[in-house]
Protein backbone atom coordinates (compact mmCIF):
# COMPACT_ATOMS: atom_id res chain seq x y z
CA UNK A 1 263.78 147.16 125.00
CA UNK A 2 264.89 143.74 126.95
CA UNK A 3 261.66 142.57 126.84
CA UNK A 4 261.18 142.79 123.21
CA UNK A 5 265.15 141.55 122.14
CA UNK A 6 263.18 138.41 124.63
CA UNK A 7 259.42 138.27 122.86
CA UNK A 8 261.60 138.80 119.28
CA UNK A 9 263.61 135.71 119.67
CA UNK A 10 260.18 133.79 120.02
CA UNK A 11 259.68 134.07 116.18
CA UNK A 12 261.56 130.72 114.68
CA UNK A 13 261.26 128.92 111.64
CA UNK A 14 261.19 125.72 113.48
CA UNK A 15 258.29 126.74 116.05
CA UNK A 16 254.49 127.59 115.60
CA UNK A 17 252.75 130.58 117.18
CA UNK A 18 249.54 132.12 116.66
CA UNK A 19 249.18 135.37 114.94
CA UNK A 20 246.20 137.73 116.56
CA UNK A 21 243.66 139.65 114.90
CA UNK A 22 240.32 141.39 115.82
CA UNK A 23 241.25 141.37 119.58
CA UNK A 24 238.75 143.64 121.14
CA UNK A 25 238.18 144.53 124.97
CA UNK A 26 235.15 145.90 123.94
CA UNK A 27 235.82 149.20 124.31
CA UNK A 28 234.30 151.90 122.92
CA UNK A 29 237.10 152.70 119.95
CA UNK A 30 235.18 155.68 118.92
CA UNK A 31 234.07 156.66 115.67
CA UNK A 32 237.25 159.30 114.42
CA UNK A 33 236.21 162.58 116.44
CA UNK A 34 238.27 163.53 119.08
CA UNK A 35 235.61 163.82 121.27
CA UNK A 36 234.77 160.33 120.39
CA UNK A 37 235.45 157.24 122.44
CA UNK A 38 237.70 155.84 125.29
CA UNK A 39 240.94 158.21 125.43
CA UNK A 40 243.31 155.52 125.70
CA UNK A 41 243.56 152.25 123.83
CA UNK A 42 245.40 149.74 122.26
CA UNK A 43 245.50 146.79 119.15
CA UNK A 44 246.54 143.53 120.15
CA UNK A 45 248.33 144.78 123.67
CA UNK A 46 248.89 142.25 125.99
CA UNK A 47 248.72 138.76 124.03
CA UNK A 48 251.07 136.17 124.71
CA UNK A 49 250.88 132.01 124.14
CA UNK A 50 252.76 129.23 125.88
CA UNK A 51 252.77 125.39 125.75
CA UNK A 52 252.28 124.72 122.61
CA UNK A 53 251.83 120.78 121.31
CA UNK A 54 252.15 120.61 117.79
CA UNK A 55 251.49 116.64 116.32
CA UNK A 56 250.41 115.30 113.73
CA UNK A 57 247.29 114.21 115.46
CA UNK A 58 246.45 117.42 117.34
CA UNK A 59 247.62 120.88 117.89
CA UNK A 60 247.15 122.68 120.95
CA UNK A 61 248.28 126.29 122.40
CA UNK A 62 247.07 128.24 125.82
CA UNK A 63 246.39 131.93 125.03
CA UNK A 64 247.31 134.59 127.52
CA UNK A 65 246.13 138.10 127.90
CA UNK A 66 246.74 140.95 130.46
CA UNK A 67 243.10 141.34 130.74
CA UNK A 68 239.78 139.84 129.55
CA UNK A 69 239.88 139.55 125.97
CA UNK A 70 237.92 138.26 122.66
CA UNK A 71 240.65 137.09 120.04
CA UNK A 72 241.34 135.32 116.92
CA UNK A 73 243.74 133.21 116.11
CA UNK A 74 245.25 132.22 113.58
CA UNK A 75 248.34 129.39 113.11
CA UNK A 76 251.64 130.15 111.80
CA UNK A 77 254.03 127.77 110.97
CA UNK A 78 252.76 124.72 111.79
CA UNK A 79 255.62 122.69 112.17
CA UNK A 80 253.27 118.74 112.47
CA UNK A 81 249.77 119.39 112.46
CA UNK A 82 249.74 120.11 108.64
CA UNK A 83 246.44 120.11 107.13
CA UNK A 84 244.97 119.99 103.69
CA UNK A 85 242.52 122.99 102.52
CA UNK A 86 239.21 122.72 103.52
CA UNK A 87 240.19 120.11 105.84
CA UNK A 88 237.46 119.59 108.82
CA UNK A 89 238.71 120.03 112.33
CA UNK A 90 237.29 119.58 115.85
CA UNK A 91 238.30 122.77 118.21
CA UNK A 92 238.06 123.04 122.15
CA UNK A 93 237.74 126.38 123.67
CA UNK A 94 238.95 125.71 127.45
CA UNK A 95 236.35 123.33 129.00
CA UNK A 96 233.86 124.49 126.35
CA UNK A 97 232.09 121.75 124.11
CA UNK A 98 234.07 121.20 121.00
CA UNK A 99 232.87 123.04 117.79
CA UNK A 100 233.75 122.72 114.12
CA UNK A 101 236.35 124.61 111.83
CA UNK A 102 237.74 124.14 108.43
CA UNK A 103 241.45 125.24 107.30
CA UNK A 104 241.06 127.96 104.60
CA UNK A 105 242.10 127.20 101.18
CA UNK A 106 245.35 127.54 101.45
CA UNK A 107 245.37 124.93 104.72
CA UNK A 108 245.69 127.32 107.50
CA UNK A 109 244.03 127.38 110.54
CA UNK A 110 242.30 130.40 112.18
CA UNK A 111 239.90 129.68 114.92
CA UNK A 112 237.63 133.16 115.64
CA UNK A 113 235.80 134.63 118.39
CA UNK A 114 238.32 133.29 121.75
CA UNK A 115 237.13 134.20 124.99
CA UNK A 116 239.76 135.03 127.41
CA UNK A 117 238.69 135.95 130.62
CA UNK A 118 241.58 136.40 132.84
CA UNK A 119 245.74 136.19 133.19
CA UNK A 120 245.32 132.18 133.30
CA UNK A 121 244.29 132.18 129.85
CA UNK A 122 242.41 129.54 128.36
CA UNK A 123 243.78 126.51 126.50
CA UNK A 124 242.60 125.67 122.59
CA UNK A 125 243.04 121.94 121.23
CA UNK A 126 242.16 121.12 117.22
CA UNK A 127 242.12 117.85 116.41
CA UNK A 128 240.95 116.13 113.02
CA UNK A 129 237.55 115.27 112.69
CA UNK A 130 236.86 111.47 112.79
């Protein structure tokens, strides 16, 4: 229970962090039957962020994971880096070349398909496209 009163505290109004969805190990997950896929499992286990740089220029955030992981993101309260729906953004995955993402209509963020392949985690920048 300490560790979640710590991890609870983490969610403020005046502080960004990522909310996860479609994390996958790529495990077998099974298809209902009991007798169906890996006997242990998990949704979203494991996921944690630090150093996060929100401005009004750029946003960035390193994702963490207890073990290699494929992840979405996506941003919640933005606290600088507001941006306007459909807005066109530049994303870096790590050392990855940088790709292109647009805010949804509503102006949030969600950057799909993260690759992280170990405890170190890997570090994701946005920026606004020039």
């Amino acid at each position: 229970m300490k560790a979640w009163q710590q991890r609870f505290r983490r969610f403020r109004l005046d502080e960004s962090y990522p909310a996860f969805t479609n994390t996958s190990s790529d495990r077998n997950p099974g298809n209902g039957a009991p007798d169906d896929g890996d006997i242990i499992g998990w949704i979203n286990r494991g996921m944690d962020w630090k150093d996060i740089e929100d401005k009004p220029d750029h946003y960035a955030i390193t994702i963490l994971a207890d073990s290699p992981v494929q992840t979405d993101i996506t941003l919640r309260r933005v606290q600088q880096f507001k941006t306007k729906p459909g807005e066109k953004l530049s994303v870096r995955i790590g050392e990855a070349d940088p790709g292109s993402i647009a805010a949804d209509a509503n102006g949030r963020i969600t950057v799909a398909r993260i690759s992280i392949p170990a405890q170190t985690g890997v570090r994701v920048s946005i920026k606004r496209r020039s």
